[in-house]
PDB file of N, CA and C in Angstrom:
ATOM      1  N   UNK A   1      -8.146  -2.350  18.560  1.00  0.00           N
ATOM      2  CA  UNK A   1      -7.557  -1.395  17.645  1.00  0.00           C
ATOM      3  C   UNK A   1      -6.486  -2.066  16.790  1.00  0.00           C
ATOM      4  N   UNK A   2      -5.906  -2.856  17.163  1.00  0.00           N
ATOM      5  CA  UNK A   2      -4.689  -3.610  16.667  1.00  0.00           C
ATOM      6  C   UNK A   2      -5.238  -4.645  15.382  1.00  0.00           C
ATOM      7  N   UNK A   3      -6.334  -5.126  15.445  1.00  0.00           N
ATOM      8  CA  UNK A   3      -6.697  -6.071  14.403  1.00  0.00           C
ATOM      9  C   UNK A   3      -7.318  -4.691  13.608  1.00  0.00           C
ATOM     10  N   UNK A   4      -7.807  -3.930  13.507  1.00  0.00           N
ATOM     11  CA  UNK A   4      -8.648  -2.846  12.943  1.00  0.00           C
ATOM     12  C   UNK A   4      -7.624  -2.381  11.823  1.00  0.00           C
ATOM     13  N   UNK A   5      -6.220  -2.196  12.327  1.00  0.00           N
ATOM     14  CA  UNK A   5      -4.900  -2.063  11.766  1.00  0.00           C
ATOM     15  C   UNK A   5      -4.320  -3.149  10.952  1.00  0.00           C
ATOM     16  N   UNK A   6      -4.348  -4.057  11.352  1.00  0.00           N
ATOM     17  CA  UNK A   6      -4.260  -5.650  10.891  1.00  0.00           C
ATOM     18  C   UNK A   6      -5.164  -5.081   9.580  1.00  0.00           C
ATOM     19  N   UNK A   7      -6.108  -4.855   9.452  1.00  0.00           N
ATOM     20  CA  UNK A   7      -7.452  -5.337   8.344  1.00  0.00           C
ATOM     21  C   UNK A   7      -7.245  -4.405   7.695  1.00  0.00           C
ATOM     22  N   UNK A   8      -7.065  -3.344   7.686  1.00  0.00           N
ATOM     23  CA  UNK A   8      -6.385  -1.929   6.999  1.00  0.00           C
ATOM     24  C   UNK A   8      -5.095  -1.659   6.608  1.00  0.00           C
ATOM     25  N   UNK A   9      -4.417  -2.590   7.026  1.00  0.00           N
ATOM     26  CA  UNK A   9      -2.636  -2.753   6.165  1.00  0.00           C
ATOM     27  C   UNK A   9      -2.972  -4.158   5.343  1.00  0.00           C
ATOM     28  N   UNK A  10      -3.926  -4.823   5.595  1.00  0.00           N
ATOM     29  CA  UNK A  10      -4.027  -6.097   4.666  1.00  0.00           C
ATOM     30  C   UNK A  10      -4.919  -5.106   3.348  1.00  0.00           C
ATOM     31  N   UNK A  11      -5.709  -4.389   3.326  1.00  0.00           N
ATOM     32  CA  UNK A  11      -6.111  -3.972   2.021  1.00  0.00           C
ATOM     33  C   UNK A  11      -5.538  -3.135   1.588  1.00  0.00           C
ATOM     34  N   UNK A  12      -4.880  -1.964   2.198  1.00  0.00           N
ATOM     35  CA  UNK A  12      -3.843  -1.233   1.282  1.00  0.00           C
ATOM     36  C   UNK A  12      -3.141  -2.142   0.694  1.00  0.00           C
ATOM     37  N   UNK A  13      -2.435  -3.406   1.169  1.00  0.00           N
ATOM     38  CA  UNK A  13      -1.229  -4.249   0.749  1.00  0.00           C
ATOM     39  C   UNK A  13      -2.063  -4.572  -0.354  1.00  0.00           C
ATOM     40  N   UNK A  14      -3.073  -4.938  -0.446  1.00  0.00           N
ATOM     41  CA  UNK A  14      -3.726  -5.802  -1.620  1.00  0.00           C
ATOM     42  C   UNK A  14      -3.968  -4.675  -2.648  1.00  0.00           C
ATOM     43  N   UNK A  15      -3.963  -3.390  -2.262  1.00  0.00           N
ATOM     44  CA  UNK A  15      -4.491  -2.189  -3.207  1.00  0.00           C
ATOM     45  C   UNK A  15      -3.209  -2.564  -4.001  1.00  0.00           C
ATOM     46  N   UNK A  16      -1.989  -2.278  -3.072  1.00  0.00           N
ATOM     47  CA  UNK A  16      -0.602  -1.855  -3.519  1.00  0.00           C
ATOM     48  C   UNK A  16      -0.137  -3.029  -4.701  1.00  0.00           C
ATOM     49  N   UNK A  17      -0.385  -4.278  -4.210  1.00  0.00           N
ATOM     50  CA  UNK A  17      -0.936  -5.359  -5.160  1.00  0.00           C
ATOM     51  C   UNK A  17      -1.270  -5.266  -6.594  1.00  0.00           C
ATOM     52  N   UNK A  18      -2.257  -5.013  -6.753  1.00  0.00           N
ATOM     53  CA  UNK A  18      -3.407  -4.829  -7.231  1.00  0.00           C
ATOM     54  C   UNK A  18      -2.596  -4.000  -8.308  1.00  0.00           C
ATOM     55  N   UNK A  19      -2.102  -2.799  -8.053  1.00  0.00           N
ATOM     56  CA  UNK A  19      -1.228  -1.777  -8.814  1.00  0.00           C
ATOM     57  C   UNK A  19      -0.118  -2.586  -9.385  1.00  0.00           C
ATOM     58  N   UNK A  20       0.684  -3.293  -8.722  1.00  0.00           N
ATOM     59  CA  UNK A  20       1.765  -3.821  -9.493  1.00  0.00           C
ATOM     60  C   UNK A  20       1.037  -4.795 -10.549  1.00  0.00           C
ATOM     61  N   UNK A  21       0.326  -5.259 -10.479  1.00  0.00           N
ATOM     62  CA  UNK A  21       0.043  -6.087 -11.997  1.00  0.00           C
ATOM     63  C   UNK A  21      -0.497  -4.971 -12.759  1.00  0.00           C
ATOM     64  N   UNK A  22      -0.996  -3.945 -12.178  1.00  0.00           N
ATOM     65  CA  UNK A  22      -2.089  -3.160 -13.164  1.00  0.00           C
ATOM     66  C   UNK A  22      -0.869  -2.105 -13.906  1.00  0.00           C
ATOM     67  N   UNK A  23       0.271  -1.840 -13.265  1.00  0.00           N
ATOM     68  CA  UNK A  23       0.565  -0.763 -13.628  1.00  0.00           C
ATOM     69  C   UNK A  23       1.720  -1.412 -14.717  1.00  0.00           C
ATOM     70  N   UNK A  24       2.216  -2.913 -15.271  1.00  0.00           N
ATOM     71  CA  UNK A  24       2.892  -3.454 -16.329  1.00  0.00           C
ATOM     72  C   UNK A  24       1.792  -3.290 -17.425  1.00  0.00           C
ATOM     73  N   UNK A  25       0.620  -3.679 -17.074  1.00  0.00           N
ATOM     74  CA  UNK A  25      -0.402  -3.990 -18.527  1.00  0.00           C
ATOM     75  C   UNK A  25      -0.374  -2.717 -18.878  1.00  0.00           C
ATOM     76  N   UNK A  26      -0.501  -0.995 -18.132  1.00  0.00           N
ATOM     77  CA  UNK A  26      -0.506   0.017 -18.850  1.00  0.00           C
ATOM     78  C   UNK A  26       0.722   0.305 -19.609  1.00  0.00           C
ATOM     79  N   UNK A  27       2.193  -0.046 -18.927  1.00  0.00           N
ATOM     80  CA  UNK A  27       3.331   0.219 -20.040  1.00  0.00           C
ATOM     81  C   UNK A  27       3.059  -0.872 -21.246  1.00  0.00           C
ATOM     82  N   UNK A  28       2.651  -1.938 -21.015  1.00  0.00           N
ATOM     83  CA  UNK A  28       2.896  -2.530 -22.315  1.00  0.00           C
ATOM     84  C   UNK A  28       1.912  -2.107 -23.001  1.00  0.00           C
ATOM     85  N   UNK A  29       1.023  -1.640 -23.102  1.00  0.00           N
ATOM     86  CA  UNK A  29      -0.416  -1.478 -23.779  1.00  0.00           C
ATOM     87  C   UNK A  29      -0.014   0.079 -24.392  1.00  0.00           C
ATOM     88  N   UNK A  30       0.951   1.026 -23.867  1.00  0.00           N
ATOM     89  CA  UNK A  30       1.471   2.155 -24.008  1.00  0.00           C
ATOM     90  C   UNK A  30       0.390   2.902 -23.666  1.00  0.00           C
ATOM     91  N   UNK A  31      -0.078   3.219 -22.346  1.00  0.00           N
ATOM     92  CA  UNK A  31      -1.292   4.375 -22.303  1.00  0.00           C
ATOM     93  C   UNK A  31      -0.906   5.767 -22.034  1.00  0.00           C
ATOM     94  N   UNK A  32      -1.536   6.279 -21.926  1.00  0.00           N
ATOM     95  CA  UNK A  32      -0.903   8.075 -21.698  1.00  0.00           C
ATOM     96  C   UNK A  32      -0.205   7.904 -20.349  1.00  0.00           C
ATOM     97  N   UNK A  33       0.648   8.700 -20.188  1.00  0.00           N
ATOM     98  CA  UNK A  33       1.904   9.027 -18.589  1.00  0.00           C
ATOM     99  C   UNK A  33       0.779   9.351 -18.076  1.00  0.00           C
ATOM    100  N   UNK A  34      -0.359  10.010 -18.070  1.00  0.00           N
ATOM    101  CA  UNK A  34      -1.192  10.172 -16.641  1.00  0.00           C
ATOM    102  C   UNK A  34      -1.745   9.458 -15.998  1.00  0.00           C
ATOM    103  N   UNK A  35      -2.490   7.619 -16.683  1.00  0.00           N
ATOM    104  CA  UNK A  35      -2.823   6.643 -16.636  1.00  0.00           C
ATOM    105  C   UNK A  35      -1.222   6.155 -15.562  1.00  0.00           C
ATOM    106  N   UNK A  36      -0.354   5.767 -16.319  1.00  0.00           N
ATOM    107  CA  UNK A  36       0.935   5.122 -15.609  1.00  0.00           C
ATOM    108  C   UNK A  36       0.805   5.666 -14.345  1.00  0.00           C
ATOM    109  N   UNK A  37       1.357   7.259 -14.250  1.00  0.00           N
ATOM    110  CA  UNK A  37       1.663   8.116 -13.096  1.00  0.00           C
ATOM    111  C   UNK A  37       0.721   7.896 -11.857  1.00  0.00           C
ATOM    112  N   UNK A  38      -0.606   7.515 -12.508  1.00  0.00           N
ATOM    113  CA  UNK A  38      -1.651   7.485 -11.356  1.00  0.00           C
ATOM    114  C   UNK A  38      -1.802   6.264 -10.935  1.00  0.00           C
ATOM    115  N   UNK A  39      -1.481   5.541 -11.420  1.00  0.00           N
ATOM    116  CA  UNK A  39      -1.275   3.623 -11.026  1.00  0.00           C
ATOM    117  C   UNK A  39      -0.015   3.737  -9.973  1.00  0.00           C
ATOM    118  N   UNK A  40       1.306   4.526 -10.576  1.00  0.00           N
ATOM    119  CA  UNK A  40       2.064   4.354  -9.801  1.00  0.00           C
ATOM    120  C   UNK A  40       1.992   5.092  -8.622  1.00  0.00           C
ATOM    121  N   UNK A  41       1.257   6.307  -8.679  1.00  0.00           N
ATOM    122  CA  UNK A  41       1.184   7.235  -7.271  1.00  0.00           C
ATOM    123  C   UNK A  41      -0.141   5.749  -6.183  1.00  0.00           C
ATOM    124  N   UNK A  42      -1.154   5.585  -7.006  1.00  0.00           N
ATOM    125  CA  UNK A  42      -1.724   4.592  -6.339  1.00  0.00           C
ATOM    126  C   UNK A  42      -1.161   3.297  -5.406  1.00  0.00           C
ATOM    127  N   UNK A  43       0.563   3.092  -6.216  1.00  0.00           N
ATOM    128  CA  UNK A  43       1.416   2.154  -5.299  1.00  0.00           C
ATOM    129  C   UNK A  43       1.663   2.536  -4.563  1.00  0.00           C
ATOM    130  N   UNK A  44       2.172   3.307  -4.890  1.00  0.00           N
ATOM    131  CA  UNK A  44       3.094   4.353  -3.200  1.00  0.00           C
ATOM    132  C   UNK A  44       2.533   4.540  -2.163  1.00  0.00           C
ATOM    133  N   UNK A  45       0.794   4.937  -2.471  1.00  0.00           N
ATOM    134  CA  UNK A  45       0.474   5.347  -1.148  1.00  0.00           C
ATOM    135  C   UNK A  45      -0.154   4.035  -0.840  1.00  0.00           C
ATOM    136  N   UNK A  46      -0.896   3.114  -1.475  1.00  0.00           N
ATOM    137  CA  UNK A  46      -0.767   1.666  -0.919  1.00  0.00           C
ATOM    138  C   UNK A  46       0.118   0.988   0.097  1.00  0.00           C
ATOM    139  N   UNK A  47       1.480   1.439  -0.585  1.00  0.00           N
ATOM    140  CA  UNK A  47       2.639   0.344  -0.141  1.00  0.00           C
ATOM    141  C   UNK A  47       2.908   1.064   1.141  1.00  0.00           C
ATOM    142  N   UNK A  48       2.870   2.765   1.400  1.00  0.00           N
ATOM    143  CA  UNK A  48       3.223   3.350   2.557  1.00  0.00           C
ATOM    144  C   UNK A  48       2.233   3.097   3.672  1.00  0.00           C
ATOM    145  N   UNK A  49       0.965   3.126   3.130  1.00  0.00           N
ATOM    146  CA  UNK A  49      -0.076   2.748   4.284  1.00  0.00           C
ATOM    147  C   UNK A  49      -0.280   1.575   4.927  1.00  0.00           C
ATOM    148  N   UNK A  50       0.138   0.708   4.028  1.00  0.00           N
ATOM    149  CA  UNK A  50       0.470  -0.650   4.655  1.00  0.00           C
ATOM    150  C   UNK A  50       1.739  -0.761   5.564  1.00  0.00           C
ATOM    151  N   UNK A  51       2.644  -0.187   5.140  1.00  0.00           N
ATOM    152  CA  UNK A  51       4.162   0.002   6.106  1.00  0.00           C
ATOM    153  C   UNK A  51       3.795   0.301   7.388  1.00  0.00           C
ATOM    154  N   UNK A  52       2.530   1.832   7.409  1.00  0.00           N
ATOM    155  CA  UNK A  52       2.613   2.533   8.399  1.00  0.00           C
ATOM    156  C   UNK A  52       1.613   2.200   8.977  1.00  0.00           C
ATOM    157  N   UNK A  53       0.438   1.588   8.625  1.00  0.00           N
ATOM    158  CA  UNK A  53      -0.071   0.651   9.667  1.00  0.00           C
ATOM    159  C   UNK A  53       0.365  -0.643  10.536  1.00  0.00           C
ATOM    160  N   UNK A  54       1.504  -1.645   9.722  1.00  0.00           N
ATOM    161  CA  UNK A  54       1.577  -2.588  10.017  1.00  0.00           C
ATOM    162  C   UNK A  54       2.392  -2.194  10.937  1.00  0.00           C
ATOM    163  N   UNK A  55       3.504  -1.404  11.208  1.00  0.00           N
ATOM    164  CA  UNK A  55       4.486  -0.803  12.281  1.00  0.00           C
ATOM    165  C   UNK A  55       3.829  -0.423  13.317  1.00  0.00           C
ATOM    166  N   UNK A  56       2.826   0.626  13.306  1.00  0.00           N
ATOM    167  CA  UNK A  56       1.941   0.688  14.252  1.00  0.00           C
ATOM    168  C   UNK A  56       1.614  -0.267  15.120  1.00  0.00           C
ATOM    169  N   UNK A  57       1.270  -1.538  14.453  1.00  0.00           N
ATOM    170  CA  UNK A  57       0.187  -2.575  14.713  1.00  0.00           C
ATOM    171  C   UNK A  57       0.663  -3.378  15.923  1.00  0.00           C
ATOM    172  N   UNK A  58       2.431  -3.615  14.869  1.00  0.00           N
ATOM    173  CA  UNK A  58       3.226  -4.093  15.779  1.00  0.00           C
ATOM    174  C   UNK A  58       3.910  -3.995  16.712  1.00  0.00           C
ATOM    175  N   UNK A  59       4.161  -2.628  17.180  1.00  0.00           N
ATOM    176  CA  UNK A  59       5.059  -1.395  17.914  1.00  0.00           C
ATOM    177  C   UNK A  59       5.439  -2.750  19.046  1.00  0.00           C
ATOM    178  N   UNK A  60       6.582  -2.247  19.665  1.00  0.00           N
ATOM    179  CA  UNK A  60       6.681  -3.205  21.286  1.00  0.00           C
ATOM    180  C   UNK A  60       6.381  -2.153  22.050  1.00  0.00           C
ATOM    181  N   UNK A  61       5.533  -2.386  22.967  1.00  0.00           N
ATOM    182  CA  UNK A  61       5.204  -1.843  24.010  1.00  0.00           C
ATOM    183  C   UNK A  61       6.088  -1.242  25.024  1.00  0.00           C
ATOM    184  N   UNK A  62       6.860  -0.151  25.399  1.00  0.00           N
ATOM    185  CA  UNK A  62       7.878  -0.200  26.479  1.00  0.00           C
ATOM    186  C   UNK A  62       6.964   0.323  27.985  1.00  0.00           C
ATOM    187  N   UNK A  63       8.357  -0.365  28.216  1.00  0.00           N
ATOM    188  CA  UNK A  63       7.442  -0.166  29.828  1.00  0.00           C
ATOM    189  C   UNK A  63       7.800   1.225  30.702  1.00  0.00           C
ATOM    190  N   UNK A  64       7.080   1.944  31.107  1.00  0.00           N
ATOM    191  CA  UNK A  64       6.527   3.162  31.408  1.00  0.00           C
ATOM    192  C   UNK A  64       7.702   2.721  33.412  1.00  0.00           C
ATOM    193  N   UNK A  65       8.545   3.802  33.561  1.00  0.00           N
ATOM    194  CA  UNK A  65       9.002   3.614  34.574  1.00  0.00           C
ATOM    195  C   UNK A  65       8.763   4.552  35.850  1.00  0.00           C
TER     196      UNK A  65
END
């Protein structure tokens, strides 16, 4: 389960990626705010799914007493 997480915070990260170059070429190119807005909502949930898998992934285990 842990690499499954691994492989699923590595492509959100690359989505989230992916958005930061994409979402400069739409301001400079000036496209409509719904184009921008949706590049940038596309970061967010990239960048959060990667957070919240990789935390997961890594959790420390405590020990059960």
């Amino acid at each position: 389960m842990k690499a499954i997480k691994i492989i699923f915070g590595l492509l959100a990260g690359l989505f989230a990626v992916a958005h930061c170059v994409y979402l400069p070429i739409l301001l400079v190119r000036g496209r409509h705010m719904s184009s921008v807005m949706g590049s940038l909502a596309g970061l967010c949930i990239g960048a959060g799914l990667s957070v919240v898998l990789f935390k997961s992934a890594f959790k420390k285990q405590t020990a059960d007493r």
